[in-house]
C-alpha atoms as a PDB file:
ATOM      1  CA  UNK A   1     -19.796  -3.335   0.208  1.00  0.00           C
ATOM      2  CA  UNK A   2     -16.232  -2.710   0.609  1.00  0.00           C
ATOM      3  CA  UNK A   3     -14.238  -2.703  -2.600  1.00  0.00           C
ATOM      4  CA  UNK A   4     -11.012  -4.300  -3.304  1.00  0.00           C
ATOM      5  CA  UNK A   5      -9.112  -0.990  -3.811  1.00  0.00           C
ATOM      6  CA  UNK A   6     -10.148   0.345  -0.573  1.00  0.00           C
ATOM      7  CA  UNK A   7      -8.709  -2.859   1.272  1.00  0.00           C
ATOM      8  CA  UNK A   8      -5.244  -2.208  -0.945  1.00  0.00           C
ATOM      9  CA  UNK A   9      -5.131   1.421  -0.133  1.00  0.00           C
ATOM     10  CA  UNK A  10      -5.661   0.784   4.054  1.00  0.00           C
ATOM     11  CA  UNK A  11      -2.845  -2.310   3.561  1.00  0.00           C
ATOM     12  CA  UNK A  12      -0.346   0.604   1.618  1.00  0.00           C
ATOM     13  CA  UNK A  13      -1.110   3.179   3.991  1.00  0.00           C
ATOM     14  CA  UNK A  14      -0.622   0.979   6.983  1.00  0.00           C
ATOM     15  CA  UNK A  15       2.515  -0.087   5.471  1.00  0.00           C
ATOM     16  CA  UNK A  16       3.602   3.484   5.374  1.00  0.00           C
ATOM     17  CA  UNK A  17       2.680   4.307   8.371  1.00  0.00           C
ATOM     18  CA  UNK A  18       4.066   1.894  10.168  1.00  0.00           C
ATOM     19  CA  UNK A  19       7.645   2.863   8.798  1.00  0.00           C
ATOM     20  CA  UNK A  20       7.073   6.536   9.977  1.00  0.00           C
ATOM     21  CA  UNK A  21       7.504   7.725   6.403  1.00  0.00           C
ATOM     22  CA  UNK A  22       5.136  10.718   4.544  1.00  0.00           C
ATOM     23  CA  UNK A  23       2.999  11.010   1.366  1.00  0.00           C
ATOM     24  CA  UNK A  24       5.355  12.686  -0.085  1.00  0.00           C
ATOM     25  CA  UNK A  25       8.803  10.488   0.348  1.00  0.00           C
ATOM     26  CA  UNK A  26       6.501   7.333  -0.752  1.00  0.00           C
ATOM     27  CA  UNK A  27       5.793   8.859  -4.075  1.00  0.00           C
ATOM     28  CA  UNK A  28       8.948  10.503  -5.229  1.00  0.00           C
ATOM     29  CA  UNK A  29      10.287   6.794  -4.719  1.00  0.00           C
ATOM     30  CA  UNK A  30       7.876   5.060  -6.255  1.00  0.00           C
ATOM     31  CA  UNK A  31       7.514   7.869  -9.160  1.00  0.00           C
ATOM     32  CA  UNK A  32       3.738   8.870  -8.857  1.00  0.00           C
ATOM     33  CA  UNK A  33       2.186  11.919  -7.922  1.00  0.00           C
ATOM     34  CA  UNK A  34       1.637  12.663  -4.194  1.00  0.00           C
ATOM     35  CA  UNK A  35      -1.962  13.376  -5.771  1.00  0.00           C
ATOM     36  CA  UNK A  36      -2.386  10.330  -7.127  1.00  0.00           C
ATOM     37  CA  UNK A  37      -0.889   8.131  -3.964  1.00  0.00           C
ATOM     38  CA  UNK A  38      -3.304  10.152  -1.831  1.00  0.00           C
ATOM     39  CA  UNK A  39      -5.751   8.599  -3.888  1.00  0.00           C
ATOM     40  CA  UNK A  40      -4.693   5.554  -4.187  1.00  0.00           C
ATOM     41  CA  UNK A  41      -4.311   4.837  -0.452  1.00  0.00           C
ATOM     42  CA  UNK A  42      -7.921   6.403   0.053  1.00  0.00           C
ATOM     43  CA  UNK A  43      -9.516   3.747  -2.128  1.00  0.00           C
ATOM     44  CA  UNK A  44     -10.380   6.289  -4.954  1.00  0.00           C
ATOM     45  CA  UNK A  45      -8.185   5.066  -7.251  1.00  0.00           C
ATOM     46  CA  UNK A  46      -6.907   1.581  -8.526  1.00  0.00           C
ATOM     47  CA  UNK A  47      -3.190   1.522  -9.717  1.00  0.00           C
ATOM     48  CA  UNK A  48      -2.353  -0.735 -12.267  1.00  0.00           C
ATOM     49  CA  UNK A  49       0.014  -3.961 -11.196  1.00  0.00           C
ATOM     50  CA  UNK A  50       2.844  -1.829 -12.289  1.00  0.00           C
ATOM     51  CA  UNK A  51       2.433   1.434 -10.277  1.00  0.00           C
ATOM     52  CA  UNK A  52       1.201  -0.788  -7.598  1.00  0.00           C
ATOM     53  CA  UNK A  53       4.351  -2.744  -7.774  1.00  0.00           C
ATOM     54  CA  UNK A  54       6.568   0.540  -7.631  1.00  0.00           C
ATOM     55  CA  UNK A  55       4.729   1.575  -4.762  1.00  0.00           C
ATOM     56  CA  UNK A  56       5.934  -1.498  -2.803  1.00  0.00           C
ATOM     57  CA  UNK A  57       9.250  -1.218  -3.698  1.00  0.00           C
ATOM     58  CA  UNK A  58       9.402   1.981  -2.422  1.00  0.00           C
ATOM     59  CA  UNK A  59       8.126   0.851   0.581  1.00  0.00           C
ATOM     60  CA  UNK A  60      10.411  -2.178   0.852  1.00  0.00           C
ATOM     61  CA  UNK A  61       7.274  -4.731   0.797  1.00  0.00           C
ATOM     62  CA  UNK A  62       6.847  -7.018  -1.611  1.00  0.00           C
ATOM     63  CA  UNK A  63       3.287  -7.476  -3.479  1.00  0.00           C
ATOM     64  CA  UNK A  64       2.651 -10.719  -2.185  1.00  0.00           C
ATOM     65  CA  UNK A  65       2.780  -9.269   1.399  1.00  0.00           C
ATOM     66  CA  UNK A  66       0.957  -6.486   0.570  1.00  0.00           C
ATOM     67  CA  UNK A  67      -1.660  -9.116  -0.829  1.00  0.00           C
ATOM     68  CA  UNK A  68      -1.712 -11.521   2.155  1.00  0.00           C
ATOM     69  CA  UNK A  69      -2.452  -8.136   4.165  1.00  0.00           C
ATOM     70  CA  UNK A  70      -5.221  -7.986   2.288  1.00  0.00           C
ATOM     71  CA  UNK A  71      -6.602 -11.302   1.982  1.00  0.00           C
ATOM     72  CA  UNK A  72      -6.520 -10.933   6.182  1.00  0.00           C
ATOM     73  CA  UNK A  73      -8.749  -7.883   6.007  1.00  0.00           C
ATOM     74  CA  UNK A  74     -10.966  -9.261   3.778  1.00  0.00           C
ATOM     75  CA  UNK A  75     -10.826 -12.348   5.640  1.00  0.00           C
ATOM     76  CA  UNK A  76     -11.832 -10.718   8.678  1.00  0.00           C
ATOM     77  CA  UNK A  77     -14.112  -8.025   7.406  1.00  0.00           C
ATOM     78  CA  UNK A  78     -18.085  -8.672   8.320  1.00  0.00           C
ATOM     79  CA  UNK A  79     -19.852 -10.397   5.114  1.00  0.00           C
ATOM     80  CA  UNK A  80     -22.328  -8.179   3.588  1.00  0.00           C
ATOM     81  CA  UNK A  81     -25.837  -8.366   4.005  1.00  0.00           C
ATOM     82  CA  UNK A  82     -28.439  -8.713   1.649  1.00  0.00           C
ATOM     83  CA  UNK A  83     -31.846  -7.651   1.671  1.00  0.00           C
ATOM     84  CA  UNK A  84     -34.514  -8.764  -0.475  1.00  0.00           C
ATOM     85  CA  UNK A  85     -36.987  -5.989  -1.947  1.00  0.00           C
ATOM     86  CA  UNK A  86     -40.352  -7.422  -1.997  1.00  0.00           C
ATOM     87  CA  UNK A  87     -43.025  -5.774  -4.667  1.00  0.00           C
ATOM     88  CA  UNK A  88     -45.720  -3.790  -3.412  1.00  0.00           C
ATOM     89  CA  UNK A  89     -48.152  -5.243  -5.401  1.00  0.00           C
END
């Protein structure tokens, strides 16, 4: 299962990416640590709606993009599967 913070960090990376723009620029605009970015757009960390919010504005986005973007992914992502665990009784 694919969390929600791992579908936000591919959307901000993409983002970045797609401007040309490093790690490092990102962050010293949006005020976080390059650290803590890297994190963030690895899906190890979930920013609050505020440092998410400065991290679009540094990118130019605005959150509501950045969530459509996601909504797509998870849109289009395969469902999970579940499987059933039967007793060995």
């Amino acid at each position: 299962m694919t969390l929600l913070r791992t579908y936000v960090g591919g959307a901000l990376r993409a983002a970045r990416l797609a401007q040309s723009r490093s790690l490092r620029e990102v962050a010293k605009s949006a005020r976080v640590s390059l650290g803590y970015l890297s994190e963030v757009e690895r899906g190890q960390k979930e920013p609050s709606s505020e440092l998410l919010n400065s991290i679009c504005d540094a990118l130019g986005i605005s959150l509501s993009s950045l969530m459509s973007d996601v909504a797509l992914s998870i849109h289009s992502a395969p469902a999970p599967t579940l499987t059933v665990a039967r007793d060995a009784a």
